[in-house]
Protein backbone atom coordinates (compact mmCIF):
# COMPACT_ATOMS: atom_id res chain seq x y z
CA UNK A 1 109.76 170.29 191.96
CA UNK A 2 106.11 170.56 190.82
CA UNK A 3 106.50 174.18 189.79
CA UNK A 4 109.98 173.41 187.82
CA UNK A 5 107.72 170.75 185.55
CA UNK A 6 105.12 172.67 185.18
CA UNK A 7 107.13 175.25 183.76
CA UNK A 8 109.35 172.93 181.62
CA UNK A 9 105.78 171.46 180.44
CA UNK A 10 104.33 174.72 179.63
CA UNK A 11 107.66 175.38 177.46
CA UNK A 12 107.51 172.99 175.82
CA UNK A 13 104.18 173.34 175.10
CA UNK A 14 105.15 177.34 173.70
CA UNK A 15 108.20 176.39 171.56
CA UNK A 16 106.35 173.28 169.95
CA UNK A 17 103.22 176.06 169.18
CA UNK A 18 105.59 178.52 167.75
CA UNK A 19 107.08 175.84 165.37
CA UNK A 20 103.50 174.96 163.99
CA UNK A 21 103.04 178.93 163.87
CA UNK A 22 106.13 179.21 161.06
CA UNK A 23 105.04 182.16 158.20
CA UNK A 24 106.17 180.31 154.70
CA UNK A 25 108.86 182.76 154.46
CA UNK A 26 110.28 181.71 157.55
CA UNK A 27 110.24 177.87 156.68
CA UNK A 28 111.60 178.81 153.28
CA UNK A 29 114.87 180.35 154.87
CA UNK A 30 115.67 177.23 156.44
CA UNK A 31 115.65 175.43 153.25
CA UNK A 32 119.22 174.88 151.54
CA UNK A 33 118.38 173.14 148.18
CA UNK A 34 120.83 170.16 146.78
CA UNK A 35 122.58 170.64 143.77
CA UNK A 36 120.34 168.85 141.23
CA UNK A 37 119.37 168.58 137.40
CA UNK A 38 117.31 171.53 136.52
CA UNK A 39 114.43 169.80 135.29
CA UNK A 40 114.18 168.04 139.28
CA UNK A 41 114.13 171.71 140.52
CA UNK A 42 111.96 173.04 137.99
CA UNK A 43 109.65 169.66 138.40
CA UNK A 44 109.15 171.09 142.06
CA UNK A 45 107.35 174.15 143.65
CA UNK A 46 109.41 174.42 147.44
CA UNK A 47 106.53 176.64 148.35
CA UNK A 48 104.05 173.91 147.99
CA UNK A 49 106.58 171.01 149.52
CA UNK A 50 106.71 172.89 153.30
CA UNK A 51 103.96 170.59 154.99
CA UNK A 52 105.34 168.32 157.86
CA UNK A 53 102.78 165.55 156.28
CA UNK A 54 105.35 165.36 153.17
CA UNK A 55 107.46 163.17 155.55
CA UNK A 56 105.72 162.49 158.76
CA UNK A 57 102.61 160.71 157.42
CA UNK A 58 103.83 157.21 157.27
CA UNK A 59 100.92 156.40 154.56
CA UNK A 60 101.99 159.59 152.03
CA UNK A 61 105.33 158.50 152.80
CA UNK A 62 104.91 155.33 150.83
CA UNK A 63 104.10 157.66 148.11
CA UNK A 64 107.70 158.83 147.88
CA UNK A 65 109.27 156.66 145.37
CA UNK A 66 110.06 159.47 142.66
CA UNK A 67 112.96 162.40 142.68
CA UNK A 68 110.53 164.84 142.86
CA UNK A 69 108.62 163.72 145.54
CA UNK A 70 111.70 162.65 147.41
CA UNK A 71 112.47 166.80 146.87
CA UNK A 72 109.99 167.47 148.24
CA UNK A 73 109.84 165.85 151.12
CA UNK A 74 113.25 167.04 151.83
CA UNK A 75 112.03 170.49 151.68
CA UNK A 76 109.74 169.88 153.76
CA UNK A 77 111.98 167.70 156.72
CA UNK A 78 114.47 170.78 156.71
CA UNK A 79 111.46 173.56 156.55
CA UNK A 80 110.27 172.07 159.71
CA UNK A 81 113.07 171.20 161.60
CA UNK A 82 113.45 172.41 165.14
CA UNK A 83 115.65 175.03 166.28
CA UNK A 84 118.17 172.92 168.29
CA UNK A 85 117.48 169.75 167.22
CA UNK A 86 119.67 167.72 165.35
CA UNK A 87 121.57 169.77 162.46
CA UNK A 88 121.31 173.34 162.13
CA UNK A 89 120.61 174.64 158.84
CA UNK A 90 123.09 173.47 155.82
CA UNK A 91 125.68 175.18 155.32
CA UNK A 92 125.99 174.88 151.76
CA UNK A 93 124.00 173.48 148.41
CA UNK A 94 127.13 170.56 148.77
CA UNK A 95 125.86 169.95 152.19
CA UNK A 96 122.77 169.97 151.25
CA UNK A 97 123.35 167.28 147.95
CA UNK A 98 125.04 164.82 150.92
CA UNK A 99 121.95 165.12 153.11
CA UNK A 100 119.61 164.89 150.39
CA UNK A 101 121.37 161.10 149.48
CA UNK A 102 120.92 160.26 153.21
CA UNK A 103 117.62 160.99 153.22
CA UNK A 104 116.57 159.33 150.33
CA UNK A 105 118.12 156.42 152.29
CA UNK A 106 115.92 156.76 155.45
CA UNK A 107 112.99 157.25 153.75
CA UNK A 108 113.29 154.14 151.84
CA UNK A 109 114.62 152.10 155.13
CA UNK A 110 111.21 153.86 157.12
CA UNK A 111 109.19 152.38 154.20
CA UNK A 112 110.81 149.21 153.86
CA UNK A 113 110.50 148.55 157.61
CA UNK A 114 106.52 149.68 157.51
CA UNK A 115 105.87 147.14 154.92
CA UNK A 116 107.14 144.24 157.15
CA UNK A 117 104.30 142.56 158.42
CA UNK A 118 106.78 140.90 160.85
CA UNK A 119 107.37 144.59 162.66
CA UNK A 120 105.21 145.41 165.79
CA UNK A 121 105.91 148.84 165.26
CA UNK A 122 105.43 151.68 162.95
CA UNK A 123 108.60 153.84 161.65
CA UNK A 124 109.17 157.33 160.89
CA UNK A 125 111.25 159.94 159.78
CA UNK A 126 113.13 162.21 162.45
CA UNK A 127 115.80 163.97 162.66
CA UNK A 128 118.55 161.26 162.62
CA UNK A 129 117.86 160.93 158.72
CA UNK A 130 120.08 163.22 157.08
CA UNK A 131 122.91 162.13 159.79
CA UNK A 132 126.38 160.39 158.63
CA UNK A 133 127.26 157.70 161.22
CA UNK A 134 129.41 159.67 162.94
CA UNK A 135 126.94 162.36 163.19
CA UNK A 136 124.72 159.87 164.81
CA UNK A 137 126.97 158.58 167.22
CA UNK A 138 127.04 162.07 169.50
CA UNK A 139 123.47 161.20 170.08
CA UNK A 140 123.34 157.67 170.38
CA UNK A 141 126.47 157.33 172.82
CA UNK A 142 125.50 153.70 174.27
CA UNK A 143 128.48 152.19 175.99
CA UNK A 144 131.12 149.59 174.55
CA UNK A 145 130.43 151.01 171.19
CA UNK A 146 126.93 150.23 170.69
CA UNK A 147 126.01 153.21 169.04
CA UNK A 148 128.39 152.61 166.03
CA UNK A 149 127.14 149.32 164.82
CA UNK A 150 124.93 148.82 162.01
CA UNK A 151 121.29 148.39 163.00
CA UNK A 152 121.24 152.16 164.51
CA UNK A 153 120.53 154.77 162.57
CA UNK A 154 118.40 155.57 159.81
CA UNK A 155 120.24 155.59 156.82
CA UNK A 156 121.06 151.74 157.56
CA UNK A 157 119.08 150.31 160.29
CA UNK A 158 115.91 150.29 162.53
CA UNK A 159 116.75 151.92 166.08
CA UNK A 160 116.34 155.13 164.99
CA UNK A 161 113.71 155.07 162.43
CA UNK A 162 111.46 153.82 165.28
CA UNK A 163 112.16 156.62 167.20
CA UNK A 164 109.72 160.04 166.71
CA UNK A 165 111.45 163.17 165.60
CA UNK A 166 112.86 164.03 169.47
CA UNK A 167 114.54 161.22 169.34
CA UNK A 168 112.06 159.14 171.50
CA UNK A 169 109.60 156.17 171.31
CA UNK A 170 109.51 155.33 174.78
CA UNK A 171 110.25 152.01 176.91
CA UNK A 172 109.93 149.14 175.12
CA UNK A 173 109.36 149.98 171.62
CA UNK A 174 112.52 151.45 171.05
CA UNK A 175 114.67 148.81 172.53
CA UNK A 176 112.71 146.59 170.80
CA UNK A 177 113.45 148.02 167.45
CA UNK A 178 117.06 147.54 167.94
CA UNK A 179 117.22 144.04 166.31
CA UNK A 180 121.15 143.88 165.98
């Protein structure tokens, strides 16, 4: 048993170091762009939008309140996704346009949260924000339908947002976040 999770731990430990080891090139083929006015593309350099900070720093986050930085941040959320962690790579620039506008949404429900002094927590972006609902709910499958109702989710609730990009918080602070 020891040996089985010290191996899982070690890993865990390799694939999360080889994600952080990413050449630009690689991070730039996972990025599908939306379809978007050429001036927003042209306002933004992908190569300089591939930092994890764009989206994971809660304090740059409140930065994001233009297209372009919004953009960018998106670049950067699918440039360091993890292999086999929520969605795989868009398909499409179409795709890509519908999980830009979802996004945009969690990003402004993370902030919104953060700037409740009410909240005992701290929010973030993972990888539940470019999810539809029913994307969601193969993830979050709570019984008698919990995992469908509004207040899960990131593009219109809390649960989620207060969970870190695997999907986990950790005892209390995630069941607390699920105000329903």
């Amino acid at each position: 048993m020891t040996k089985g999770l010290l191996l899982l731990a070690l890993l865990t430990f390799v694939t999360a170091e080889d994600e952080e080891q990413l050449t630009v090139e690689q991070k730039l083929s996972k990025v599908v762009l939306p379809q978007l006015s050429n001036d927003l593309r042209q306002s933004v350099h992908t190569e300089d939008c591939l930092d994890k900070k764009e989206y994971a720093d809660t304090e740059r986050l409140k930065e994001v309140t233009t297209e372009s930085r919004y953009l960018c941040s998106f670049i950067a959320f699918q440039a360091n996704k993890k292999e086999g962690v929520g969605l795989p790579r868009y398909s499409s620039h179409e795709k890509s346009t519908e999980k830009f506008k979802l996004f945009k949404k969690c990003v402004d429900e993370v902030n919104r949260v953060n700037s409740d002094p009410e909240n005992t927590y701290t929010a973030g972006v993972n990888f539940f924000c470019d999810m539809t609902d029913d994307e969601r709910k193969k993830y979050l499958a709570f019984p008698n339908g919990l995992g469908s109702r509004r207040g899960l989710g990131s593009s219109g609730g809390r649960g989620s947002a207060a969970l870190n990009e695997d999907g986990y918080e950790g005892n209390m602070r995630s069941a607390q976040s699920l105000r329903l």
